[in-house]
Protein backbone atom coordinates (compact mmCIF):
# COMPACT_ATOMS: atom_id res chain seq x y z
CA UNK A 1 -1.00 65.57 113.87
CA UNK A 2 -2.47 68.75 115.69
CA UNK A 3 -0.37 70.87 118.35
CA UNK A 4 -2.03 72.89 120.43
CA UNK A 5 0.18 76.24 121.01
CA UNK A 6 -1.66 79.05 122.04
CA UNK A 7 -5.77 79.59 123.24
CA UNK A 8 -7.41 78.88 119.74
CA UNK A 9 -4.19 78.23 117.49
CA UNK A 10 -3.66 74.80 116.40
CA UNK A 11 -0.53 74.32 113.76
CA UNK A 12 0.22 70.60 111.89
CA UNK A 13 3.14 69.63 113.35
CA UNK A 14 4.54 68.52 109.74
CA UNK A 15 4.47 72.25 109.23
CA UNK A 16 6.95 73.00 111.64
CA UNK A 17 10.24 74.42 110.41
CA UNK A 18 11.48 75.06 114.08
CA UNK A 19 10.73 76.07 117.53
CA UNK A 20 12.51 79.01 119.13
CA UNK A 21 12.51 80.87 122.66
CA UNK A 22 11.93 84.52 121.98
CA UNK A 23 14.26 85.52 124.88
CA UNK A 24 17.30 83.69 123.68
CA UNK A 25 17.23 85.31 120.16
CA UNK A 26 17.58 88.37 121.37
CA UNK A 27 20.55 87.76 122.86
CA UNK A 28 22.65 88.89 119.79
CA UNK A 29 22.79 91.33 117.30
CA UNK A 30 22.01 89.33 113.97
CA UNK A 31 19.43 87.27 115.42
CA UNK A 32 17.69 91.15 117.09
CA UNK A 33 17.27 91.97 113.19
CA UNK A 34 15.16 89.32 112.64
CA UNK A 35 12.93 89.79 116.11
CA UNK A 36 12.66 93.87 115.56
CA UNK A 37 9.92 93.14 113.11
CA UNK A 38 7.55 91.33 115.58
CA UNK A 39 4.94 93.20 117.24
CA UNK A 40 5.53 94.61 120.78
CA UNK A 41 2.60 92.07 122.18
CA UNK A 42 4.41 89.28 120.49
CA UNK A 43 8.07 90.20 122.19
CA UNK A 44 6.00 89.33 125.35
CA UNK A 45 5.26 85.68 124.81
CA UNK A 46 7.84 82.86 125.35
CA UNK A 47 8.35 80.77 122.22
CA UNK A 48 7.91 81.80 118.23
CA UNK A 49 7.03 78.47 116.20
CA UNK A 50 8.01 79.02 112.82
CA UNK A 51 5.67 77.08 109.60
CA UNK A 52 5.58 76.47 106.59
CA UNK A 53 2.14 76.51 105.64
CA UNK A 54 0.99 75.80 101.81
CA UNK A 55 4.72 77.32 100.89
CA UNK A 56 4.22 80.32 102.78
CA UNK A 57 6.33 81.51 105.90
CA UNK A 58 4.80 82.39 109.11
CA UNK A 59 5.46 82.96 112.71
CA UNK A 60 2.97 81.82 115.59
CA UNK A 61 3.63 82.38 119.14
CA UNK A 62 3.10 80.85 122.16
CA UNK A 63 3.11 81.77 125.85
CA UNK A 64 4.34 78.07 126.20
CA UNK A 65 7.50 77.24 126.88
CA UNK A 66 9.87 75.17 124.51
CA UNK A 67 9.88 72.60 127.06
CA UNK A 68 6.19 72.61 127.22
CA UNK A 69 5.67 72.27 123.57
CA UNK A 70 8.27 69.72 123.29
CA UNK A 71 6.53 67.19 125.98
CA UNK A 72 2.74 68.29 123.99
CA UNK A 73 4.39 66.53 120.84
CA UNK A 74 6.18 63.78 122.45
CA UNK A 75 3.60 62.82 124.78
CA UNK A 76 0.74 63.32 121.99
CA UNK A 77 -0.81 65.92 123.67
CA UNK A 78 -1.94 66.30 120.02
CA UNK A 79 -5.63 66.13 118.25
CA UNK A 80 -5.45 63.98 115.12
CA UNK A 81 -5.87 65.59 111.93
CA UNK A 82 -9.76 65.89 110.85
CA UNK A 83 -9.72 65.59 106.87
């Protein structure tokens, strides 16, 4: 399945390695080493959803909240895969 998370980004949520709010990790020091290397436009938005996508690791954010995302994938508010 599809999530929606941002205007035009759409992730496969069996590419999901974790959902995180940005504003709680950097709330200590080790977890501030990771964030520094976002952009300062990304530091704005609310969530970071981290992938795996054909191996590779990225980040995507989201101005959603956790919460938000959370109810999209348990409600289905989801677009089936088009293969």
């Amino acid at each position: 399945m599809l999530l929606h998370i941002e205007n035009d980004k759409i992730i496969s949520t069996n590419d999901i390695i974790g959902i995180f709010d940005l504003s709680k990790l950097n709330e200590n020091k080790e977890n501030r080493n990771f964030t520094f290397k976002f952009s300062d436009e990304n530091k704005k938005k609310r969530t970071v959803i981290i992938v795996n996508e054909k191996g590779k690791i990225k980040e995507y954010f989201s101005d959603f909240s956790i919460s938000t995302l959370e109810k999209r994938i348990n409600k289905n508010y989801m677009f089936e895969s088009i293969n």
